[in-house]
Protein backbone atom coordinates (compact mmCIF):
# COMPACT_ATOMS: atom_id res chain seq x y z
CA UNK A 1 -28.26 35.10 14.88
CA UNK A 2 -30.82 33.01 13.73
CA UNK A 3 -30.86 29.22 14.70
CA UNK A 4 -28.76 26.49 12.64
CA UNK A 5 -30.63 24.28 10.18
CA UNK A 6 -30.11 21.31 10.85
CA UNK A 7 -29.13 18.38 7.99
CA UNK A 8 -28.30 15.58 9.94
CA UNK A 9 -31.85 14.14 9.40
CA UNK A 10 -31.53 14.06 5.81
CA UNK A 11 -31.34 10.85 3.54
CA UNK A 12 -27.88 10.69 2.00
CA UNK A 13 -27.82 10.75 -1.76
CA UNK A 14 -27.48 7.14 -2.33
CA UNK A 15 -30.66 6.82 -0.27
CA UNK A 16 -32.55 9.26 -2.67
CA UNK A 17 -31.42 8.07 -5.50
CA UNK A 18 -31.07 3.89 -5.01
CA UNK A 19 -34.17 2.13 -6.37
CA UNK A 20 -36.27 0.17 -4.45
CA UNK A 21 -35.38 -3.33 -5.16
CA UNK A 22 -38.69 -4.76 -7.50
CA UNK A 23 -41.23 -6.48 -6.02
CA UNK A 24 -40.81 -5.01 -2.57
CA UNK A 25 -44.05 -5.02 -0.40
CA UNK A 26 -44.31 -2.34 1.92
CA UNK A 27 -46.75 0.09 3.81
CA UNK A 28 -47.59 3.47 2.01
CA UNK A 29 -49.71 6.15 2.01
CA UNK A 30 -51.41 7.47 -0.82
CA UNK A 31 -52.26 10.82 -2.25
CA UNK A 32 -53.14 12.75 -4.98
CA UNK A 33 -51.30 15.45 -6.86
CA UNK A 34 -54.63 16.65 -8.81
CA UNK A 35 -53.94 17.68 -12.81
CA UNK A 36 -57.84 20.19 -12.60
CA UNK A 37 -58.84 17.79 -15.39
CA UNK A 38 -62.50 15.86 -15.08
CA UNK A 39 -65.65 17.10 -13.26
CA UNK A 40 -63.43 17.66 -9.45
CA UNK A 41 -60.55 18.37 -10.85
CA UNK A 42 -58.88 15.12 -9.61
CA UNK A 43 -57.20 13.99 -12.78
CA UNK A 44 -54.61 15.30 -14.99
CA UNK A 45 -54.98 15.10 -18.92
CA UNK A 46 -52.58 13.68 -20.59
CA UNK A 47 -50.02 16.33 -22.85
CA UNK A 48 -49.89 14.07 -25.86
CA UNK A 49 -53.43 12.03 -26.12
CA UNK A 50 -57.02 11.95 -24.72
CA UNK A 51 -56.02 9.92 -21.96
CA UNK A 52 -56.61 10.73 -18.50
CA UNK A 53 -55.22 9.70 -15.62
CA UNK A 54 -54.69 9.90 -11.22
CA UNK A 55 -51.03 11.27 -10.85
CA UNK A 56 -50.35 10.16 -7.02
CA UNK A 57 -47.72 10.17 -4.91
CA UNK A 58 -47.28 7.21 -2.44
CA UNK A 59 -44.96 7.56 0.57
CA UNK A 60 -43.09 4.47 1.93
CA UNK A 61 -44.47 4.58 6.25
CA UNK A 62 -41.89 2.13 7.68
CA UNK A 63 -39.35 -0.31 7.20
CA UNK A 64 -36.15 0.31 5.04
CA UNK A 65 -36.94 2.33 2.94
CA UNK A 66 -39.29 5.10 5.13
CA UNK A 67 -39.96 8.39 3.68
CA UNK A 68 -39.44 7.14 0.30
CA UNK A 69 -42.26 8.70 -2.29
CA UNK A 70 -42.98 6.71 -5.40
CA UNK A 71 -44.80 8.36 -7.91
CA UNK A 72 -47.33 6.31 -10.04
CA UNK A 73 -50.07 6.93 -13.04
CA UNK A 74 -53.57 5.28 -11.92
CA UNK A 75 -55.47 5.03 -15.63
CA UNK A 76 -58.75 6.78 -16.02
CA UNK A 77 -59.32 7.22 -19.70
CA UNK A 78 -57.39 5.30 -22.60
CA UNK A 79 -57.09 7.31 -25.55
CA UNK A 80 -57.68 3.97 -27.60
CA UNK A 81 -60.32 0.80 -26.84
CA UNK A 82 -58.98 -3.03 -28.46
CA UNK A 83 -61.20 -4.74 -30.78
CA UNK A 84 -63.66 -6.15 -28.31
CA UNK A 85 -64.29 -2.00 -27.60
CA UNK A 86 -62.52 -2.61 -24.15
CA UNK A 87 -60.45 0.66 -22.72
CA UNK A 88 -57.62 -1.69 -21.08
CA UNK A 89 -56.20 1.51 -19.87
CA UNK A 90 -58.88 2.68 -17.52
CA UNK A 91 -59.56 -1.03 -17.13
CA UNK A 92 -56.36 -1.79 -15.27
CA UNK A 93 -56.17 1.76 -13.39
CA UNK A 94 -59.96 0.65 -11.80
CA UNK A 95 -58.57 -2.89 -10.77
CA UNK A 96 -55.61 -1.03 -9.45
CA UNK A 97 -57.88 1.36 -7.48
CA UNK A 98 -60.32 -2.09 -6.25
CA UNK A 99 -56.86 -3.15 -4.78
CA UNK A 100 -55.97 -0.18 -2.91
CA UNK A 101 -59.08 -0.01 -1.49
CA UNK A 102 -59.34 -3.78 -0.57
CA UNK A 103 -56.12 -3.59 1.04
CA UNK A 104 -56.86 -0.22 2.94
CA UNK A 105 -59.93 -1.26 4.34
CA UNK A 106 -58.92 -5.07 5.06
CA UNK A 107 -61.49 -6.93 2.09
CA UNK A 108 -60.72 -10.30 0.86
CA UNK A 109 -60.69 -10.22 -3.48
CA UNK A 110 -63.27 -12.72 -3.48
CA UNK A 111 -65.80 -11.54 -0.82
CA UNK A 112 -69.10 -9.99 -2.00
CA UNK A 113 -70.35 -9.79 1.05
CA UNK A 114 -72.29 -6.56 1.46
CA UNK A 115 -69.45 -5.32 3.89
CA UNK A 116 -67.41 -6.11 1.08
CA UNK A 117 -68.76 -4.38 -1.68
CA UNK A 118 -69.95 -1.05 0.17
CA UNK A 119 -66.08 -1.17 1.38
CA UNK A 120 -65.11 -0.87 -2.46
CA UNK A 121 -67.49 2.41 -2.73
CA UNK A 122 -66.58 5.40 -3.24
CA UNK A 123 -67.91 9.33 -3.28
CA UNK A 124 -65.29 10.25 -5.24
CA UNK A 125 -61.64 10.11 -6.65
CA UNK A 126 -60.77 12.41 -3.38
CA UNK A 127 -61.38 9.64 -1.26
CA UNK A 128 -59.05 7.95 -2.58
CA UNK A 129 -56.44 10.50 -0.82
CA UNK A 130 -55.19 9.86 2.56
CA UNK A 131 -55.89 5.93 2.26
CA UNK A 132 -52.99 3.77 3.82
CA UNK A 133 -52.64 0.08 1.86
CA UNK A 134 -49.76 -2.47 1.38
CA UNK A 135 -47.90 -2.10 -2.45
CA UNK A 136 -45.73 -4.11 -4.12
CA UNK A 137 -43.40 -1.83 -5.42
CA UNK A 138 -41.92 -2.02 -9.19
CA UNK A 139 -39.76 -0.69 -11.22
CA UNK A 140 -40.65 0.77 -14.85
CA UNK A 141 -38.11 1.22 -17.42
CA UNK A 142 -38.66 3.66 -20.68
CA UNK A 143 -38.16 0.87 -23.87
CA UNK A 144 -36.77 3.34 -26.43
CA UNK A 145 -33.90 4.08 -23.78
CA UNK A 146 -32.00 0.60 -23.39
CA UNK A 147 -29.54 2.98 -21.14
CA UNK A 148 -32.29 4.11 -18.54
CA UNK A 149 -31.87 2.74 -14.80
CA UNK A 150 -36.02 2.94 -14.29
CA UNK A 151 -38.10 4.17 -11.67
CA UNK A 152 -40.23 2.85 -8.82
CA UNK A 153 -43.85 2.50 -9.48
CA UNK A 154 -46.49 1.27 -7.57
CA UNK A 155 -47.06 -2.00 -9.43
CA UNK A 156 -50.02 -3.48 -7.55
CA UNK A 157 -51.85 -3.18 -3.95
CA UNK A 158 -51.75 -6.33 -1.80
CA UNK A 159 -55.05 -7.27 0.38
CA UNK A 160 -55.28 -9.80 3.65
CA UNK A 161 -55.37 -12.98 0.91
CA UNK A 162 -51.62 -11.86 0.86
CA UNK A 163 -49.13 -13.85 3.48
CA UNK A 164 -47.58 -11.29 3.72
CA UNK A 165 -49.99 -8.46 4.59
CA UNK A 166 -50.58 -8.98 8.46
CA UNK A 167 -46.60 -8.36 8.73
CA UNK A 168 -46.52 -5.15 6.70
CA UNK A 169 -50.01 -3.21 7.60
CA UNK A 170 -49.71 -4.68 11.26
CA UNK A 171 -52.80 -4.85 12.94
CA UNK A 172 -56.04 -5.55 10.52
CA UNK A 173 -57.05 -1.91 9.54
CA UNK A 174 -60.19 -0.38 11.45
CA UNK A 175 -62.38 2.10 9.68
CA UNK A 176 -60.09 5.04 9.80
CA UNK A 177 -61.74 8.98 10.08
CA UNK A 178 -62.56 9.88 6.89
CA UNK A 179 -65.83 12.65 5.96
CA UNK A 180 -69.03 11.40 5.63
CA UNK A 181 -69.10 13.48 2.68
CA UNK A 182 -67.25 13.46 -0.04
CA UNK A 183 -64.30 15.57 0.26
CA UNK A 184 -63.96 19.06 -1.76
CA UNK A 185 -62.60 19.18 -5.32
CA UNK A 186 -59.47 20.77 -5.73
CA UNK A 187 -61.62 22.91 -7.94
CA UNK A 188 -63.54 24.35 -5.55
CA UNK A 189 -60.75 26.29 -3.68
CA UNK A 190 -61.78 24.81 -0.72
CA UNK A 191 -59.97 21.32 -0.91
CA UNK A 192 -57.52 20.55 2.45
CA UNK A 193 -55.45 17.56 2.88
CA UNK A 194 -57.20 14.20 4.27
CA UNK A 195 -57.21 14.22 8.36
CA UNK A 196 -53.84 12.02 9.84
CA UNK A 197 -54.33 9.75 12.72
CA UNK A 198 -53.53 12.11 15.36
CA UNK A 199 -55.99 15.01 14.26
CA UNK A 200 -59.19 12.76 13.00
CA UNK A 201 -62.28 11.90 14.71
CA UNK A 202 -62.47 8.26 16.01
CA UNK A 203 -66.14 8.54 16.42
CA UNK A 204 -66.60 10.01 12.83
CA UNK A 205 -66.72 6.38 10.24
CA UNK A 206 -66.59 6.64 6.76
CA UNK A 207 -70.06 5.86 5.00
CA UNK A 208 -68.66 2.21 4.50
CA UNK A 209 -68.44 1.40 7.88
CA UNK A 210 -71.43 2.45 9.57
């Protein structure tokens, strides 16, 4: 007879289905569910516009509300610009992306220091995969439904000019084992899921960091 599964892990269903209170701060880690749209295949094409966008999935670490996944659109393309010829779309999605990475790799907003600038590099969109940072967690409502209870979003990545980020990250965040190379495009057939702690290289630094 084969072996029991075993359920007494599981979240109940008001866990599941309870939203994260807004404006929660808490560790995640973030990764990329890729769409096969743009030159790697990274982002997913909107169905009803030109728009383009990073569909990622971001996975509460600790606390409360561990194992939690919030799902979250990172704007890439706008399928409009304003009058000034600005696409505030992919405008906000890149500041988004500057904060995830300044919070993942422990930069200050305001330091261009050239530590600080290579740390906001990168190869490409892949790298972005795999990266652990602090979010303050939202929630996003649809407007034509006055009936609709929301959903969690990722509303904005907090870096160490934060009180609060030393108590969520814990210790300041060291250069963690990423590929010196960029990683492979979903595309390619070749693309594997970003190293975890226990199966990188510590001797192997990202590009930033050497």
């Amino acid at each position: 007879m084969a072996d029991k599964m075993d359920f007494n892990g599981a979240d109940s269903q008001d866990a599941a289905f309870d939203l994260i209170p807004a404006n929660t701060l808490a560790k995640v880690t973030l990764t990329i569910r890729p769409g096969g749209a743009g030159p790697e295949g990274w982002l997913t094409q909107s169905r009803t516009s030109s728009a383009m966008y990073l569909n990622v999935e971001a996975i509460v670490l600790d606390g409360p509300y561990a194992r939690r996944r919030v799902y979250t659109r990172i704007g890439f393309k706008g399928k409009n610009v304003n009058e000034r010829g600005e696409d505030t779309y992919a405008n906000r999605g890149r500041a988004l992306i500057r904060g995830i990475l300044e919070s993942a790799r422990n930069i200050k907003a305001n330091d261009q220091s050239e530590t600080a600038r290579a740390a906001r590099l990168i190869r490409s969109l892949g790298d972005l995969s795999g990266l652990d940072f602090v979010a303050k967690i939202g929630v996003e409502k649809d407007r034509d439904n006055p009936d609709d209870a929301g959903r969690n979003v990722i509303k904005a990545a907090i870096g160490p000019d934060h009180g609060q980020y030393v108590v969520v990250m814990g210790a300041a965040p060291t250069p963690s084992a990423r590929p010196n190379t960029a990683p492979a495009s979903p595309q390619s057939g070749n693309y594997a899921a970003p190293p975890t702690a226990e199966t990188a290289s510590s001797g192997n630094a990202p590009f930033w960091a050497r």
